[in-house]
C-alpha atoms as a PDB file:
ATOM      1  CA  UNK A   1      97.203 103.168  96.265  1.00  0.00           C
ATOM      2  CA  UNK A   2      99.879 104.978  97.929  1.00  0.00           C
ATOM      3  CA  UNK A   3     102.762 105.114  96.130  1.00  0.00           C
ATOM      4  CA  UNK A   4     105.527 107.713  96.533  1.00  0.00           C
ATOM      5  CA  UNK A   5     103.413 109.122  99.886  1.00  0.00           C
ATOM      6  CA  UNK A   6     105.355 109.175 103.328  1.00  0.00           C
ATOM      7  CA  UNK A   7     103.388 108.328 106.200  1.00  0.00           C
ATOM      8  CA  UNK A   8     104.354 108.530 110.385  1.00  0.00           C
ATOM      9  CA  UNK A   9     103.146 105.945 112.489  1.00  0.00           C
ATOM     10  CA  UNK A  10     103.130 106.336 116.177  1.00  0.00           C
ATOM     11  CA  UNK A  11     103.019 103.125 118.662  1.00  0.00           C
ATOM     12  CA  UNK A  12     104.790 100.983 115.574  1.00  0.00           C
ATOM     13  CA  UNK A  13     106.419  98.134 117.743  1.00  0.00           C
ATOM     14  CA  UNK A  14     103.676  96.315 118.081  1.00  0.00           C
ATOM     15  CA  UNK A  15      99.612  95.150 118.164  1.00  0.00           C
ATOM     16  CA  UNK A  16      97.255  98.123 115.996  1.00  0.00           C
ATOM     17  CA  UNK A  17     100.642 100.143 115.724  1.00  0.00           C
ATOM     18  CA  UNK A  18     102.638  97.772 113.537  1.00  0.00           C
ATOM     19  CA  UNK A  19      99.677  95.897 111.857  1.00  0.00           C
ATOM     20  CA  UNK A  20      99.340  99.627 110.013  1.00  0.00           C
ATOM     21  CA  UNK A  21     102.998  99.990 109.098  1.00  0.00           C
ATOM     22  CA  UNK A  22     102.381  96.799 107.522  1.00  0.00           C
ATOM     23  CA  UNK A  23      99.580  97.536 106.051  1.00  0.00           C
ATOM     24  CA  UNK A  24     100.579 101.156 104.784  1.00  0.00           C
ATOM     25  CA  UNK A  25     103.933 100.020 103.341  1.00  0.00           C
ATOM     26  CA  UNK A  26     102.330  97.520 101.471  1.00  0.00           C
ATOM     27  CA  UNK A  27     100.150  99.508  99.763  1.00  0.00           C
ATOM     28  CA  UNK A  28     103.195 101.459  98.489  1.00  0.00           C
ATOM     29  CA  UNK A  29     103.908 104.395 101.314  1.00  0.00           C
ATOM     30  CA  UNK A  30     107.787 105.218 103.135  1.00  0.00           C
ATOM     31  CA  UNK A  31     106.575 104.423 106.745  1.00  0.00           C
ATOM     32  CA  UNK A  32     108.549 106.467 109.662  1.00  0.00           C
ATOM     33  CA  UNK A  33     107.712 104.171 112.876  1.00  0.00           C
ATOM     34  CA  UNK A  34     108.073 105.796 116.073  1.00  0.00           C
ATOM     35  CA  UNK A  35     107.972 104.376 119.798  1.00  0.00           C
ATOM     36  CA  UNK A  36     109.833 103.971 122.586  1.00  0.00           C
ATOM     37  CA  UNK A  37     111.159 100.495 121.932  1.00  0.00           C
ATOM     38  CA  UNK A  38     114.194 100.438 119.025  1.00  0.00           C
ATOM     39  CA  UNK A  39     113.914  96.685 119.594  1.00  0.00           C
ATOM     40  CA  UNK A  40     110.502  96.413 119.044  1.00  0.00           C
ATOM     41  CA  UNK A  41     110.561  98.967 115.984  1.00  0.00           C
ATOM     42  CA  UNK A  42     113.721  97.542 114.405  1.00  0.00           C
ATOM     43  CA  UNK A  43     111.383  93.945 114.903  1.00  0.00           C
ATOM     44  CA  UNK A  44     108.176  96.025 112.882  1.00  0.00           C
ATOM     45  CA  UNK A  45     110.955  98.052 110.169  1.00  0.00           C
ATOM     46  CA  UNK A  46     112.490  94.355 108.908  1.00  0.00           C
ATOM     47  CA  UNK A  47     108.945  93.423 107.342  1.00  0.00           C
ATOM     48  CA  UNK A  48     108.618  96.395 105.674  1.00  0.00           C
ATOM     49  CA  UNK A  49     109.911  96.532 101.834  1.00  0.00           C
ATOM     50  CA  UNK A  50     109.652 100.782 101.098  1.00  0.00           C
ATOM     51  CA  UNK A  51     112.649 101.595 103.043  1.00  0.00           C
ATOM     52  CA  UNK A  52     111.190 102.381 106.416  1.00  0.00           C
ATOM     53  CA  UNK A  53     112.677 105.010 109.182  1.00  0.00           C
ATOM     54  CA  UNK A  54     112.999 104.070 112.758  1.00  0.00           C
ATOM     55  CA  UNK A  55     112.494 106.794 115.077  1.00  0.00           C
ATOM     56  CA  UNK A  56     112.910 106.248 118.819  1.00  0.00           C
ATOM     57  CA  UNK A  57     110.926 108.837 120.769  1.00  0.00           C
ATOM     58  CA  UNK A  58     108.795 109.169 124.211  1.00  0.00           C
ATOM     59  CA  UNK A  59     105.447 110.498 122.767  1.00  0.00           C
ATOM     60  CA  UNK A  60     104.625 110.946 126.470  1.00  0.00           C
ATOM     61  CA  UNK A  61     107.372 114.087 127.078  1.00  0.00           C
ATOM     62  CA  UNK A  62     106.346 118.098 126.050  1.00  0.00           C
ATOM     63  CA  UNK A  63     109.355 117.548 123.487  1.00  0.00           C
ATOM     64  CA  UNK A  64     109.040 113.692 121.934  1.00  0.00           C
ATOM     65  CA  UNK A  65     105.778 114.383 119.433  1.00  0.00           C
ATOM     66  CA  UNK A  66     107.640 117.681 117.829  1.00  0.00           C
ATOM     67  CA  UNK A  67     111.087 115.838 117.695  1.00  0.00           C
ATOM     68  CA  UNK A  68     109.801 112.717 116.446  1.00  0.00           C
ATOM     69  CA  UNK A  69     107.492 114.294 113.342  1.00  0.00           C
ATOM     70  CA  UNK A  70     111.067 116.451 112.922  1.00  0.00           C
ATOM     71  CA  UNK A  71     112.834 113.354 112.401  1.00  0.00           C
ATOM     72  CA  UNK A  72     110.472 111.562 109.758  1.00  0.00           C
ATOM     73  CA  UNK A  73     110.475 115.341 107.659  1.00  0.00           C
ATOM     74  CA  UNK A  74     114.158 114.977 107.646  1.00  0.00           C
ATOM     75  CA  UNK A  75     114.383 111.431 106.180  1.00  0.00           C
ATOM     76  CA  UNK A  76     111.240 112.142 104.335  1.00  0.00           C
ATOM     77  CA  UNK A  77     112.481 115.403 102.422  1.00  0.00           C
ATOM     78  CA  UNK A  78     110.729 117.980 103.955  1.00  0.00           C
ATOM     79  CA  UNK A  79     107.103 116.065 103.690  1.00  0.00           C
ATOM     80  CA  UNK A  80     104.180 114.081 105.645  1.00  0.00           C
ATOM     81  CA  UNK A  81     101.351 112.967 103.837  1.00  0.00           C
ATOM     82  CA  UNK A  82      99.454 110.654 106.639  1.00  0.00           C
ATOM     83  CA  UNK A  83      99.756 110.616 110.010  1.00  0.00           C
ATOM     84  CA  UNK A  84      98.675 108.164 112.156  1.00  0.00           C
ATOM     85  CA  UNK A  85      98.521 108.610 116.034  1.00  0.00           C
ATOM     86  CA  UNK A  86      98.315 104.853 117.553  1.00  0.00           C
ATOM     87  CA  UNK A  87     100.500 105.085 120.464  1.00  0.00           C
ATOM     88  CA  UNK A  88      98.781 105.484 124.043  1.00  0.00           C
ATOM     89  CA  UNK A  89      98.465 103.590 127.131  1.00  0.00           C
ATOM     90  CA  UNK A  90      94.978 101.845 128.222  1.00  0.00           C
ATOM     91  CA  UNK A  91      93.223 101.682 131.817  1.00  0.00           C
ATOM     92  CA  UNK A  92      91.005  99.965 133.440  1.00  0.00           C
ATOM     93  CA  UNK A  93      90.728 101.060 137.287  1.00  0.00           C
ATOM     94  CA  UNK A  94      87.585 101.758 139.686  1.00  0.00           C
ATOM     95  CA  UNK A  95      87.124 105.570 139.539  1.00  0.00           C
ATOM     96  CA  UNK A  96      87.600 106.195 142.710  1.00  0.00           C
ATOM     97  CA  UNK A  97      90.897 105.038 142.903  1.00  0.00           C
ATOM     98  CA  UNK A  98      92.376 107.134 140.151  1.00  0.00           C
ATOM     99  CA  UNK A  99      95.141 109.432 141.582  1.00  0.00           C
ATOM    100  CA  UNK A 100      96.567 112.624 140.063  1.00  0.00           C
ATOM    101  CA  UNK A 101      99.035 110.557 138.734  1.00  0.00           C
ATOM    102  CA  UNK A 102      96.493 108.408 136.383  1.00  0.00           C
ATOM    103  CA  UNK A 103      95.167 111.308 135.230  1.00  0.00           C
ATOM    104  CA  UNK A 104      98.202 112.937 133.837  1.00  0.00           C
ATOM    105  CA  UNK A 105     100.136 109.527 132.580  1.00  0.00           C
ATOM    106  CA  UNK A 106      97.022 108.824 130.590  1.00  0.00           C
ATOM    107  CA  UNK A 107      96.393 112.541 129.488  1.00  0.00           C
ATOM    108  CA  UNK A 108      99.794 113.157 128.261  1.00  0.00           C
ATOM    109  CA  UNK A 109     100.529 109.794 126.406  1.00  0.00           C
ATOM    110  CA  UNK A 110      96.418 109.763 124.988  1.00  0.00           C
ATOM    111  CA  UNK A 111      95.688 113.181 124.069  1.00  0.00           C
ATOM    112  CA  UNK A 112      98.256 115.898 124.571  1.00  0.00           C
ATOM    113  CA  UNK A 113     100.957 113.449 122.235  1.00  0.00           C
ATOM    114  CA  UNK A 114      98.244 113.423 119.842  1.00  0.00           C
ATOM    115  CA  UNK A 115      97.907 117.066 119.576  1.00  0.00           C
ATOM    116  CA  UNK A 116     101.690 118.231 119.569  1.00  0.00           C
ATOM    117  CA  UNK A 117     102.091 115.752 116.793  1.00  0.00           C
ATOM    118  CA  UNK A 118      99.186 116.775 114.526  1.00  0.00           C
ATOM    119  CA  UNK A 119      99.947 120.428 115.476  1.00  0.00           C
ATOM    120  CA  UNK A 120     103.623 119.481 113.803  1.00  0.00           C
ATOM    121  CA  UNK A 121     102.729 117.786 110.849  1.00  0.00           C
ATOM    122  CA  UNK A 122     100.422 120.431 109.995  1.00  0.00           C
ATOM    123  CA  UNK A 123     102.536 123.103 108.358  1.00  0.00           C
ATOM    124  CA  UNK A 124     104.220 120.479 105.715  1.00  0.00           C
ATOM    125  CA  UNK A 125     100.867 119.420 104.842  1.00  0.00           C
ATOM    126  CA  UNK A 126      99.451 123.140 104.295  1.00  0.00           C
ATOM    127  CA  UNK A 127     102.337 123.228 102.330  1.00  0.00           C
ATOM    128  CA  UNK A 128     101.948 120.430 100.219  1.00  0.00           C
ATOM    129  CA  UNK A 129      98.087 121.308 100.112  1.00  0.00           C
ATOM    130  CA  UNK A 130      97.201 118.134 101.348  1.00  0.00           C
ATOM    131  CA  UNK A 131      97.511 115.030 104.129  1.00  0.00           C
ATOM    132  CA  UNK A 132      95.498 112.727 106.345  1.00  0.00           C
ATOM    133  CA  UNK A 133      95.492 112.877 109.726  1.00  0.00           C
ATOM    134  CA  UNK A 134      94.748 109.586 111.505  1.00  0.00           C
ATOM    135  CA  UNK A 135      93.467 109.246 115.197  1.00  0.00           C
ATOM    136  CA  UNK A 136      93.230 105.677 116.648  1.00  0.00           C
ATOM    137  CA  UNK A 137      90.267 106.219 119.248  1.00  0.00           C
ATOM    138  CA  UNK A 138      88.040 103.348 120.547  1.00  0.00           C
ATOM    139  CA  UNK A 139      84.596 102.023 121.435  1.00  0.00           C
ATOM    140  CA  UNK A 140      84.734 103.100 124.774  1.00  0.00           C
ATOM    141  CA  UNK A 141      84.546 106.958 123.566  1.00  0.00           C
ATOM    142  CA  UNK A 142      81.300 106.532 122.072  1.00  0.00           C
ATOM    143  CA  UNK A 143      79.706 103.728 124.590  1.00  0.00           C
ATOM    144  CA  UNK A 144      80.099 103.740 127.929  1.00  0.00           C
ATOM    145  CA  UNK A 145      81.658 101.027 129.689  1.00  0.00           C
ATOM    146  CA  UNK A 146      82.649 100.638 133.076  1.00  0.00           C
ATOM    147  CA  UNK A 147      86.189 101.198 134.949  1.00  0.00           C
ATOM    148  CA  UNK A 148      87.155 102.876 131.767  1.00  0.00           C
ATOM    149  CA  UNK A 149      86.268 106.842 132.800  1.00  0.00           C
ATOM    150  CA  UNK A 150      90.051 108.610 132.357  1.00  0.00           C
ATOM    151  CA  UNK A 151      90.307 105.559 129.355  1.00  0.00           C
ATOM    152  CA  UNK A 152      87.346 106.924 127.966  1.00  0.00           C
ATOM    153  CA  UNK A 153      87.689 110.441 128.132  1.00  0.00           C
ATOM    154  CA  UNK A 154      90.895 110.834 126.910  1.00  0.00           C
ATOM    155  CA  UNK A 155      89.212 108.581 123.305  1.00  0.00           C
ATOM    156  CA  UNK A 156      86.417 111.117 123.644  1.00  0.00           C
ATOM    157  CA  UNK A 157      89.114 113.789 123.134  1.00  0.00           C
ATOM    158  CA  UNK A 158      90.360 112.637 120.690  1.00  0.00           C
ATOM    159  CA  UNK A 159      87.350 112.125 118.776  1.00  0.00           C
ATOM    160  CA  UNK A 160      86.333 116.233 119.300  1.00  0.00           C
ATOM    161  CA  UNK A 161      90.099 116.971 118.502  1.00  0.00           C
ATOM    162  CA  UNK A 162      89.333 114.942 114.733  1.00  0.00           C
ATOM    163  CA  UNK A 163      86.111 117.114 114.390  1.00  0.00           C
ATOM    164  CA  UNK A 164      87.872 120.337 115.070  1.00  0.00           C
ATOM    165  CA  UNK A 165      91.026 119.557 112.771  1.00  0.00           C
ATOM    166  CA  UNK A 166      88.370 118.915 110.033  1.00  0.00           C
ATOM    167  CA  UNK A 167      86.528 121.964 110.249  1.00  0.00           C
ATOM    168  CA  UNK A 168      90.311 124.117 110.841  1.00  0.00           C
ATOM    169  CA  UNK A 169      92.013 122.552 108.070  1.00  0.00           C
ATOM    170  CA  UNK A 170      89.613 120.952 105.511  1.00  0.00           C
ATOM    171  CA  UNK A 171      89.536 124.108 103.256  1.00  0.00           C
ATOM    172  CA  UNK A 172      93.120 124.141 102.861  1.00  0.00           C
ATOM    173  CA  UNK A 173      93.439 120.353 101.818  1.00  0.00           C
ATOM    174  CA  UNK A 174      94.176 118.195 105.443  1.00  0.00           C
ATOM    175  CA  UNK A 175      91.480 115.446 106.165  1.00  0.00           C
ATOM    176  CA  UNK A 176      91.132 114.407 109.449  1.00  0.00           C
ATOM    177  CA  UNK A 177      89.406 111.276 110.892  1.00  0.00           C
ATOM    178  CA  UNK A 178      89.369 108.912 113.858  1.00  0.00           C
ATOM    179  CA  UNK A 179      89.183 104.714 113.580  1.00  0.00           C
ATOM    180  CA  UNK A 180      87.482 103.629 116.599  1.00  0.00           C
ATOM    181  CA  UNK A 181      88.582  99.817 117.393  1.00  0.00           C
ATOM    182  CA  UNK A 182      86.328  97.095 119.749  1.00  0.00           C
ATOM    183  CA  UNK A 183      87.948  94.577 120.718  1.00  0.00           C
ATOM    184  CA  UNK A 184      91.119  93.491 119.149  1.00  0.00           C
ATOM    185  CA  UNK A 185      93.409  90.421 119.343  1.00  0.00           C
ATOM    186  CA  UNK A 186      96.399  92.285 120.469  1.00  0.00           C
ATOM    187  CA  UNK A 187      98.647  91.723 123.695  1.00  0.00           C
ATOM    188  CA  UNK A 188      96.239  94.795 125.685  1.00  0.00           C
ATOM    189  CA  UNK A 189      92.991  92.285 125.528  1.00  0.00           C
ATOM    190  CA  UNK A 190      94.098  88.904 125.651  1.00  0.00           C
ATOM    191  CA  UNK A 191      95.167  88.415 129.329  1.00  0.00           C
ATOM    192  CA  UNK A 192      92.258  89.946 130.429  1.00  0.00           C
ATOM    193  CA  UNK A 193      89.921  87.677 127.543  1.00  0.00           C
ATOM    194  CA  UNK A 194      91.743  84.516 129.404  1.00  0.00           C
ATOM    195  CA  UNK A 195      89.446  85.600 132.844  1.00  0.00           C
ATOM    196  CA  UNK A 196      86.653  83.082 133.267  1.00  0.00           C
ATOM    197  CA  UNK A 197      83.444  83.909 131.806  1.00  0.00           C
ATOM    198  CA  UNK A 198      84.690  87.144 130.162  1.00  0.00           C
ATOM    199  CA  UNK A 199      85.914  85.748 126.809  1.00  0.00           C
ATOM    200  CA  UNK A 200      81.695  84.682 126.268  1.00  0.00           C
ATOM    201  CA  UNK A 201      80.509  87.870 127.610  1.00  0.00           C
ATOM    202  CA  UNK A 202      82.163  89.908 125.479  1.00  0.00           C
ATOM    203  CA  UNK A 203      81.673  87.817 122.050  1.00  0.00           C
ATOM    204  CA  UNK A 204      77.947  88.229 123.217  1.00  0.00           C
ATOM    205  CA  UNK A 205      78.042  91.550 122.350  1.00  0.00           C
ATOM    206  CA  UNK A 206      80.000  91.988 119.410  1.00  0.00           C
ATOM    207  CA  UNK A 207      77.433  91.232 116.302  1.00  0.00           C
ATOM    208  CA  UNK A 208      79.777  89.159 114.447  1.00  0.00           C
ATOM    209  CA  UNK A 209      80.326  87.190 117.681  1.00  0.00           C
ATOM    210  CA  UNK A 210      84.543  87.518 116.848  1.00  0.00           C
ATOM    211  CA  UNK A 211      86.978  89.343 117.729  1.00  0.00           C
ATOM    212  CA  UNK A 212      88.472  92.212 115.346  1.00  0.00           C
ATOM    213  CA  UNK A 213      92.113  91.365 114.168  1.00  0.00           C
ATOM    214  CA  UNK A 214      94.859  94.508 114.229  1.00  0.00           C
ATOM    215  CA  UNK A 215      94.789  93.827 110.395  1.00  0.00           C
ATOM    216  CA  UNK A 216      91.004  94.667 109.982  1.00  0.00           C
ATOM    217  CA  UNK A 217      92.071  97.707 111.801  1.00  0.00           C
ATOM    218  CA  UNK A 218      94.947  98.983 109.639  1.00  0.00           C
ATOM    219  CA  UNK A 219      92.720  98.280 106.350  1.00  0.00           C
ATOM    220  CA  UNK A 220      90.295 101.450 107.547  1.00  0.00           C
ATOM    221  CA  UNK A 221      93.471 103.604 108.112  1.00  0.00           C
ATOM    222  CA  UNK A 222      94.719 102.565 104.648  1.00  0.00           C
ATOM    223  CA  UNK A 223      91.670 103.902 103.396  1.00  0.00           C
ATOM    224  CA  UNK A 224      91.523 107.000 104.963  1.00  0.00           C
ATOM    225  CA  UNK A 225      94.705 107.507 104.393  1.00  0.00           C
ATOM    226  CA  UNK A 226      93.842 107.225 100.138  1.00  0.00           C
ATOM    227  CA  UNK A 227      92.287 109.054  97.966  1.00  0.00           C
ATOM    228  CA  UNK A 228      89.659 106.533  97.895  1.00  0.00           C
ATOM    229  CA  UNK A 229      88.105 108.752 101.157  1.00  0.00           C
ATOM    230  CA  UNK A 230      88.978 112.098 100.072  1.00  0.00           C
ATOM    231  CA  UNK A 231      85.173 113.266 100.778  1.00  0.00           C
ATOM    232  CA  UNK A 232      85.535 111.962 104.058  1.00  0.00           C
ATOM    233  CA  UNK A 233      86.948 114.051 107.111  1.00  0.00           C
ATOM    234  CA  UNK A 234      85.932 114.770 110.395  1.00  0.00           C
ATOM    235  CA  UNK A 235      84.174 110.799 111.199  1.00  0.00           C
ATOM    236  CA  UNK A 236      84.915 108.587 113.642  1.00  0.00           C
ATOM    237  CA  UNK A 237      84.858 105.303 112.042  1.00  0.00           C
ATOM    238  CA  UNK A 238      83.993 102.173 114.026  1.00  0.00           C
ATOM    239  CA  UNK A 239      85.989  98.878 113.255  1.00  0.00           C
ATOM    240  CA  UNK A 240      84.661  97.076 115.681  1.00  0.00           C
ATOM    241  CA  UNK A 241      82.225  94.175 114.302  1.00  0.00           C
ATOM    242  CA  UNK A 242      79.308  96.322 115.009  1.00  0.00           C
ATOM    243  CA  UNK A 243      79.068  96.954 118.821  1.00  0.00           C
ATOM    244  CA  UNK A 244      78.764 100.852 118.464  1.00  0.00           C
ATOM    245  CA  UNK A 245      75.861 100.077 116.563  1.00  0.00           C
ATOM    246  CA  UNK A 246      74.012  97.459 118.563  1.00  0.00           C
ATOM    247  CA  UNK A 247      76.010  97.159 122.269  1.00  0.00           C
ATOM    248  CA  UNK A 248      72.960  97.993 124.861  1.00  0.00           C
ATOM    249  CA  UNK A 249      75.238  96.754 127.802  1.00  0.00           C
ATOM    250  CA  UNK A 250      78.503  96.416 128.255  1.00  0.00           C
ATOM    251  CA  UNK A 251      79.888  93.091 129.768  1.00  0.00           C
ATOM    252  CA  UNK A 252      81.340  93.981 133.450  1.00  0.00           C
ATOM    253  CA  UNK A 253      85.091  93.211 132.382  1.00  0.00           C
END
C-alpha cells in the first residue's frame, strides 16, 4: 500500500506515536521517528523491518520541527511523502488555574510544532507533486468537555490549521487531514481510567461501550496516508467508537 514512500512520525516512542510507525512500516513505508526520548525511539525503531531513522529532537523549541523534518530529507533523499504530527502534551486543569506558563507549554508543543513542521515538509512535497499531511487532534476539539479548555483549543487549532492546508495546497497535490482519537488505551488515560467510578462513566458514553486501541488509531492514518483516500483532504476523522457522533454529556473526569 505504501511501498517505496517515506513517512515522518512525530511522538514515535510510544502510545498513538509508535502504534503508527508500526503500522506505516508495515504497510511498506521508510518511517523517520522523532521525539525526545532516543531510548524510547531506539525501543519503537527495533520493530520496524523498512530500515527506520531515529531522529532525536524537542518539537517544543522554535528550531526542533525544522531540524527534525531536515534530518528525515537527508536520510530520506531529498523526500517526504506523509507526515504525521502525533507528538504533544495533554491537560487537564480547572481553568482558572491555568498560568501563562500552561498556556505557552501547551501552545508550543500542540500547535506551533505542528505548524513549523508541516510548513517544512511542504516544499519537498510541492516538489514531488504530492504528500499527506497527518494531524493527530482529538474528541475534545469537536465536543466540549470539562477541565480541558487550553487541551481543547490547541486540538481545535489544529483542526482549522488541516482545513486551511487543504484549501492552500490541494491544487498542487498535498492532502491534508486530521484523526481525531476518544479514548485510547495508552499510558495518558489509564491512570486516570483506574479513579473510581470513572472507568463506567466513560464506557457509558462511548457507543461501542470499549475503549479505542492505539492500533485502531494508526489504521485511519494508514489510510489517509494511501492512495486509497486521495479524494479526501481537509476532514477531521473521528476514531473514537462513535462519541463525536452520539456524546450529549461528557462524564466529569
Amino acid at each position: 500500500m505504501l511501498d517505496g514512500r517515506t513517512a515522518i512520525v512525530t511522538g514515535a516512542g510510544r502510545g498513538i506515536g509508535a502504534a503508527i510507525a508500526r503500522a506505516l512500516d508495515a504497510a511498506g513505508a521508510r518511517v523517520a521517528l522523532v521525539a525526545r526520548s532516543v531510548d524510547q525511539l531506539e525501543e519503537t525503531a527495533a520493530t520496524l523491518a523498512n530500515e527506520p531513522v531515529v531522529v532525536p529532537a524537542d518539537l517544543a523549541t522554535p528550531d526542533g520541527p525544522g531540524s527534525a523534518v531536515a534530518a528525515a530529507l537527508e536520510a530520506f533523499g531529498g523526500r517526504i511523502d506523509v507526515l504525521v504530527n502525533n507528538a504533544g502534551i495533554i491537560m487537564r486543569k480547572d481553568t482558572e488555574a491555568l498560568t501563562i506558563e500552561d498556556l505557552d507549554n501547551v501552545w508550543n508543543a500542540n500547535v506551533r510544532s505542528v505548524l513549523l513542521a508541516s510548513a517544512a515538509v511542504i516544499p519537498p512535497m510541492l516538489s514531488a507533486g504530492s504528500g499527506s499531511i497527518i494531524s493527530i487532534s482529538s474528541i475534545s476539539g469537536l465536543r466540549g468537555a470539562p477541565r480541558r479548555a487550553l487541551y481543547a483549543a490547541s486540538k481545535a487549532a489544529l483542526d482549522g490549521m488541516t482545513r486551511a492546508l487543504a484549501m492552500e495546497y490541494g491544487p498542487r497535490g498535498i492532502r491534508a487531514n486530521s484523526v481525531a482519537p476518544g479514548v485510547v488505551q495508552t499510558d495518558m488515560w489509564r491512570e486516570n481510567l483506574a479513579k473510581p467510578g470513572v472507568a463506567d462513566a466513560v464506557l457509558g458514553v462511548i457507543p461501542t461501550r470499549r475503549l479505542s486501541t492505539a492500533e485502531e488509531v494508526a489504521d485511519t492514518v494508514v489510510f489517509l496516508a494511501s492512495d486509497a483516500s486521495r479524494a479526501i483532504t481537509g476532514e477531521v476523522i473521528a476514531a473514537d467508537g462513535g462519541m463525536r457522533s452520539t456524546l450529549n454529556l461528557w462524564p466529569t473526569v
